[in-house]
Protein backbone atom coordinates (compact mmCIF):
# COMPACT_ATOMS: atom_id res chain seq x y z
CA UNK A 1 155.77 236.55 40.91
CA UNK A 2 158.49 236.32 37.94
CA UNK A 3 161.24 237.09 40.61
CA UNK A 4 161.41 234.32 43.50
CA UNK A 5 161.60 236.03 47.17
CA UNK A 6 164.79 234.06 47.50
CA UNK A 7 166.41 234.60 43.77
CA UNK A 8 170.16 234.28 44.09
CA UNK A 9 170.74 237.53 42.24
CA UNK A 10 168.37 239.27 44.56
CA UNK A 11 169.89 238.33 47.82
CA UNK A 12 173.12 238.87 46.17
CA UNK A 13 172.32 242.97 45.62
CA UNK A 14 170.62 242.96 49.30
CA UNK A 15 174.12 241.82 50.74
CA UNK A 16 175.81 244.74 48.59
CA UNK A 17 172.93 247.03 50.23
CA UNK A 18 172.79 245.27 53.85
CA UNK A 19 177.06 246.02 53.80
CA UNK A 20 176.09 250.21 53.20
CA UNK A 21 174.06 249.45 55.78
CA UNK A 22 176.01 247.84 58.53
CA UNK A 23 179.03 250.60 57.42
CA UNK A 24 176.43 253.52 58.52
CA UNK A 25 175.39 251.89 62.03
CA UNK A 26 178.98 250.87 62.82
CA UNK A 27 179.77 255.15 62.25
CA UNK A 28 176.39 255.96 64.07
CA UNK A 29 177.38 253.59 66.94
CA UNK A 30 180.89 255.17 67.17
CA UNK A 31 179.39 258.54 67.64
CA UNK A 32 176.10 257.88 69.62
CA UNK A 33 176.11 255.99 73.11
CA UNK A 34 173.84 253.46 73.29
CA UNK A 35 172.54 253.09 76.96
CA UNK A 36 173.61 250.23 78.59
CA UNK A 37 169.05 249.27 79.44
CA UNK A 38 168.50 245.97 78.14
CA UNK A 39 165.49 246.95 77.21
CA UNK A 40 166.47 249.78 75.10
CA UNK A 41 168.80 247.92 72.96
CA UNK A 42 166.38 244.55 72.70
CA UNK A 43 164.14 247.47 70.72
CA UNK A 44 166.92 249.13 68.92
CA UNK A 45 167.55 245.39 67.54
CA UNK A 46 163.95 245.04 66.49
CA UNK A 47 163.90 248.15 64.67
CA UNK A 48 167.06 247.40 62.86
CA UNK A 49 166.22 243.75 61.98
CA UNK A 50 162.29 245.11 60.93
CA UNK A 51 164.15 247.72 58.35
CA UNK A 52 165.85 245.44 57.11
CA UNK A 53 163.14 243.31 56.21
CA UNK A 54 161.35 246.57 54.98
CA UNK A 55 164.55 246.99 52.46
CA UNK A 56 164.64 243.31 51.24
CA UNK A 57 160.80 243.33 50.48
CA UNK A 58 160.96 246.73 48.96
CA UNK A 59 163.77 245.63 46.61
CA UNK A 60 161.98 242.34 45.81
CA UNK A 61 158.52 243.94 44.73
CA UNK A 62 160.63 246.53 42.82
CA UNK A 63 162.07 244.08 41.02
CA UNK A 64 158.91 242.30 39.84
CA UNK A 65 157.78 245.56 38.90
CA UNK A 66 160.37 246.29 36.84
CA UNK A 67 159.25 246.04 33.28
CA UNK A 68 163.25 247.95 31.45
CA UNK A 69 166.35 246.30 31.25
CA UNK A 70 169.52 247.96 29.45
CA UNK A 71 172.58 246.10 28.99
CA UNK A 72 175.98 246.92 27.30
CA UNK A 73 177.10 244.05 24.83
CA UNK A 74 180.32 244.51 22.52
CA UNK A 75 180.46 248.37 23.58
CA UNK A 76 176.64 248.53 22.69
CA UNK A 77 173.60 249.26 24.20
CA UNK A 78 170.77 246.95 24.18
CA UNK A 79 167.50 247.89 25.67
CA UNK A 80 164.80 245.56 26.90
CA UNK A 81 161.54 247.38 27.74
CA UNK A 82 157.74 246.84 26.69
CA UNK A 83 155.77 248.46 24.04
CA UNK A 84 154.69 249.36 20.54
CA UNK A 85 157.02 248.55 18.29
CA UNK A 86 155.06 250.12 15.81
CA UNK A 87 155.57 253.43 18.01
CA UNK A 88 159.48 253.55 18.17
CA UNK A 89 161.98 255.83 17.10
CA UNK A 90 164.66 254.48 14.11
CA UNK A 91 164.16 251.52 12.11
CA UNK A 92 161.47 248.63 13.05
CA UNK A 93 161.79 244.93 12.72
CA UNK A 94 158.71 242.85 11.57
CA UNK A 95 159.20 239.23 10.76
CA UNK A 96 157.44 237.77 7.63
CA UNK A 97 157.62 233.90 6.93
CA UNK A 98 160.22 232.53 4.58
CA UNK A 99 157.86 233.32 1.13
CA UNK A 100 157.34 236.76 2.29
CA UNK A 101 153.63 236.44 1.80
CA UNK A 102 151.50 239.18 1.75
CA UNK A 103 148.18 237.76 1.85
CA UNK A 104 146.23 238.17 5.48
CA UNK A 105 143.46 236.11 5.24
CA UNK A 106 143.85 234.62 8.40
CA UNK A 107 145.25 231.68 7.50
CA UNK A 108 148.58 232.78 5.85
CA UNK A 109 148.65 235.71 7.66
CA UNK A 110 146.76 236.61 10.74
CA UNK A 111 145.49 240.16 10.46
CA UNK A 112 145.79 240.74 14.62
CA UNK A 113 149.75 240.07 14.21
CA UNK A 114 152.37 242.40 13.96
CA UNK A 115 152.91 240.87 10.01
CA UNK A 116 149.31 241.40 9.62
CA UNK A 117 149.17 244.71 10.81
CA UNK A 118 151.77 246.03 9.07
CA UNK A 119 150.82 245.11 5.74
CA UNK A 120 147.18 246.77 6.48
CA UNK A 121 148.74 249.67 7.67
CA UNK A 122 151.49 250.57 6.37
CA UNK A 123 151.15 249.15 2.76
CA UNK A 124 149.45 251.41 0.55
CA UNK A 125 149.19 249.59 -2.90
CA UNK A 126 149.75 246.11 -2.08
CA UNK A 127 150.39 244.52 -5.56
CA UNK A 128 153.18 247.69 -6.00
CA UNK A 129 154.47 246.10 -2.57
CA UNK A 130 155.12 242.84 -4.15
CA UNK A 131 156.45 243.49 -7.07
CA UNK A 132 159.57 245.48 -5.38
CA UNK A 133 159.67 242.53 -3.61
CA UNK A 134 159.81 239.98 -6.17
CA UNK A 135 162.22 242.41 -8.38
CA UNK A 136 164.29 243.17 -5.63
CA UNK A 137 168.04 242.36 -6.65
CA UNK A 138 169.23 241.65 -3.05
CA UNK A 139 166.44 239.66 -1.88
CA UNK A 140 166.58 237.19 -5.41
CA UNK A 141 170.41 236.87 -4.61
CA UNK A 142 168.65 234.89 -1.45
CA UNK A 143 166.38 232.41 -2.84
CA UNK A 144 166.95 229.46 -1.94
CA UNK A 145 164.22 227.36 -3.92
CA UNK A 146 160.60 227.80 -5.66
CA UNK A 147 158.45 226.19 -4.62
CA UNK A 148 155.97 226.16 -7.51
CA UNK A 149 153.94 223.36 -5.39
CA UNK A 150 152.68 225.68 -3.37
CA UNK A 151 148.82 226.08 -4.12
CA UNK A 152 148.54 229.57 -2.52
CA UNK A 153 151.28 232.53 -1.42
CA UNK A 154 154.33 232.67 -3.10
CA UNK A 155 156.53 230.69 -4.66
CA UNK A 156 160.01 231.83 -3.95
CA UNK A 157 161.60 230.82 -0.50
CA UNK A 158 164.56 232.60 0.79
CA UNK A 159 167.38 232.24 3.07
CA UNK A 160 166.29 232.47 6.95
CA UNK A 161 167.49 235.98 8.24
CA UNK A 162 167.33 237.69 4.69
CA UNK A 163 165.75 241.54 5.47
CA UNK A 164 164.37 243.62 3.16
CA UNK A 165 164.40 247.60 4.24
CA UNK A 166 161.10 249.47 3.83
CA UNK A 167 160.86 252.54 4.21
CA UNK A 168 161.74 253.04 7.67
CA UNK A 169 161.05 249.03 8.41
CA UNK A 170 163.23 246.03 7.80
CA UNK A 171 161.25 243.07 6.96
CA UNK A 172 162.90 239.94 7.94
CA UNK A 173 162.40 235.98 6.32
CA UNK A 174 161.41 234.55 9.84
CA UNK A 175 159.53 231.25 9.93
CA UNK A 176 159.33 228.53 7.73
CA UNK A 177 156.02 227.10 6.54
CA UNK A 178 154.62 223.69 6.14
CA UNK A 179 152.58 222.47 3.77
CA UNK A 180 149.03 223.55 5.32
CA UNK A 181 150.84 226.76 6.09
CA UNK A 182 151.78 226.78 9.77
CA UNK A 183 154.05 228.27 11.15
CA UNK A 184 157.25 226.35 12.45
CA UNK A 185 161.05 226.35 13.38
CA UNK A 186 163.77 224.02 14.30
CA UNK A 187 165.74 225.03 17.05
CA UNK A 188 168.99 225.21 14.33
CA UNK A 189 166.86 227.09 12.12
CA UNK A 190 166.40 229.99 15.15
CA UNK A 191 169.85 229.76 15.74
CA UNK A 192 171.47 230.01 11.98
CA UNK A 193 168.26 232.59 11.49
CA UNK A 194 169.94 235.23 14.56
CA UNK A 195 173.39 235.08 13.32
CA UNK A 196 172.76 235.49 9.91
CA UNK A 197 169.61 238.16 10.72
CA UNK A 198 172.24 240.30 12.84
CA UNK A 199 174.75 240.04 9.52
CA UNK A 200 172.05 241.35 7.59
CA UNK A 201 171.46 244.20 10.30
CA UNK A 202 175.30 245.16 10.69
CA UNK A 203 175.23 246.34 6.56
CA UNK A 204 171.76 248.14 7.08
CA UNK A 205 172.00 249.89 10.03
CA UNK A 206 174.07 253.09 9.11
CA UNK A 207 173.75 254.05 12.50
CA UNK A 208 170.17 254.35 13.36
CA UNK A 209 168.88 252.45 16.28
CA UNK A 210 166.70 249.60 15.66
CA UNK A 211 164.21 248.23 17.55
CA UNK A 212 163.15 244.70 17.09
CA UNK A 213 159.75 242.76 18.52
CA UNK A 214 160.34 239.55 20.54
CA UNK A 215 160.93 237.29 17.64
CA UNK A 216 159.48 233.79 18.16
CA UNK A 217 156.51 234.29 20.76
CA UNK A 218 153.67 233.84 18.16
CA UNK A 219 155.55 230.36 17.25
CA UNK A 220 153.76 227.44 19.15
CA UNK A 221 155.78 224.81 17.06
CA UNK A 222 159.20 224.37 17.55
CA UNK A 223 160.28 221.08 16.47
CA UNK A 224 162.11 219.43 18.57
CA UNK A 225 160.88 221.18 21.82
CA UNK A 226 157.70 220.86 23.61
CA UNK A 227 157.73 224.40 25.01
CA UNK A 228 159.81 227.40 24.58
CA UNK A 229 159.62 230.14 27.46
CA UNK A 230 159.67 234.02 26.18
CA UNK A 231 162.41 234.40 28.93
CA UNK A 232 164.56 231.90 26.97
CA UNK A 233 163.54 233.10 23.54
CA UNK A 234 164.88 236.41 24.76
CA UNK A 235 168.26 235.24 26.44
CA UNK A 236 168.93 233.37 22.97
CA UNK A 237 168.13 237.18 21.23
CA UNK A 238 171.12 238.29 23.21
CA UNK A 239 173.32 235.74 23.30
CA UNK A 240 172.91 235.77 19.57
CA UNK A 241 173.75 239.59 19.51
CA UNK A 242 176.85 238.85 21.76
CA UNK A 243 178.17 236.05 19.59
CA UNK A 244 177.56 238.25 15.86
CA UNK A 245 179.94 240.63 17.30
CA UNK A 246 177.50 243.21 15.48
CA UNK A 247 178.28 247.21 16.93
CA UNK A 248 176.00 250.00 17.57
CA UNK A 249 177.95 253.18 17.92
CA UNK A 250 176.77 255.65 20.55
CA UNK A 251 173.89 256.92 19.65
CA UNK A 252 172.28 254.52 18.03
CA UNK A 253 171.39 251.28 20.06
CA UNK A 254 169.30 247.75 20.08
CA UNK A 255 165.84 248.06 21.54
CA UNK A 256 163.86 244.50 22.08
CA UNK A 257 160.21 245.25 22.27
CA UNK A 258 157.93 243.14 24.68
CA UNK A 259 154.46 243.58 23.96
CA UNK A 260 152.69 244.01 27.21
CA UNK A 261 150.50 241.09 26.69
CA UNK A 262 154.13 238.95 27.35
CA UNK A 263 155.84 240.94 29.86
CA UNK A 264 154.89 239.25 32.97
CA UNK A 265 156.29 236.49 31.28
CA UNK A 266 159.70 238.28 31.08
CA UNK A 267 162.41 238.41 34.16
CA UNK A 268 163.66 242.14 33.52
CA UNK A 269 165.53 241.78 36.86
CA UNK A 270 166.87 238.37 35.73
CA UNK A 271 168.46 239.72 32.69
CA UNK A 272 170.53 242.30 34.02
CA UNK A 273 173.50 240.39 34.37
CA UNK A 274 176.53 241.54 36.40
């Protein structure tokens, strides 16, 4: 179970319920005489301590079951549900690597992520793809180096955070690579990579929601750390929103997207913070 029977935010929303509670009997003793039969009230007391048991339990499973979270961050709203990204209103996040490689051969790119998807299908003419990219005026503003070492992908390596808006998708630089291409991140890297990704966000928006995957579950290597939960990968998504001081006017709002494969990894009831 993701939510402990005992979880101190749990049995602090039973007290609030338990007080409604004890208000009600206190009126329904005030107005109904209880008979003075020990026996009768022993049984009253059983059936009042067994509902509330009932109520705690009920609110416990409910809250393992609970798979939606909205909060309200710098007079925004921030939803935290599972899904298809892929299937969501407004503009779409989908994190590339730091070359913005195109090339899913299962080894650069894995064809059963969300990169790899993408760029089978939503990419029409691939080689058109890339050469927006690689003529694109904001994106070479971002380069950071070439690396013209590289034996396959690109050359080019940009800033961490730089997005690039297609169509109705905003591709992000995400993850670095090494030099046999895997995946990896420092923990700075994630951190300088959120501010500077919800920077790039705040000028692209124009008022559309945007809904962005969980970004950092498909990294097993993050240097530094020997594991990295998707419940903490999360809190740092919004703490990082909180800090940028980024705005979404009403109607337009942040949605997080947990594939379901992840979310009984995720404490919905957890993140719902007071």
């Amino acid at each position: 179970m993701k939510v402990k029977l005992f979880e101190k935010k749990l049995l602090k929303n039973y007290l609030v319920v338990l007080s409604v509670i004890s208000l009600i009997c206190s009126f329904a003793l005030i107005a109904v005489k209880v008979p003075d039969d020990s026996c009768v009230r022993i049984w009253i007391g059983i059936i009042l301590v067994s509902v509330l048991l009932i109520v705690y339990i009920a609110m416990w499973i409910m809250a393992n079951a609970q798979n939606k979270t909205i909060l309200n961050i710098n007079s925004s709203t921030i939803i935290i549900k599972t899904g298809d990204i892929f299937g969501e209103d407004g503009l779409k996040v989908i994190a590339f690597n730091e070359y913005f490689d195109t090339l899913v051969d299962n080894r650069i790119i894995a064809e059963n992520t969300l990169n790899g998807k993408y760029i089978i299908e939503k990419i029409d003419d691939l080689n058109e793809f890339d050469e927006k990219l690689d003529t694109d005026s904001n994106l070479n503003k971002r380069i950071t180096e070439e690396n013209d070492s590289r034996p396959v992908g690109k050359k080019k390596r940009y800033k961490l955070g730089t997005i690039y808006k297609h169509n109705e998708y905003l591709l992000t630089a995400f993850s670095r690579f090494d030099e046999d291409n895997r995946a990896f991140l420092n923990m700075d890297d994630y951190i300088k990579f959120l501010l500077n990704f919800w920077n790039e966000i705040d000028i692209i928006y124009a008022g559309r929601s945007v809904s962005i995957p969980l970004l950092g579950s498909g990294i097993t290597r993050f240097k530094g750390y020997d594991t990295i939960s998707e419940q903490e990968l999360i809190e740092l998504l919004i703490w990082s929103f909180k800090v940028s001081r980024t705005r979404f006017t009403y109607p337009s709002r942040v949605s997080i997207i947990v594939h379901e494969s992840k979310q009984d990894k995720i404490n919905f009831y957890k993140l719902k913070k007071d």
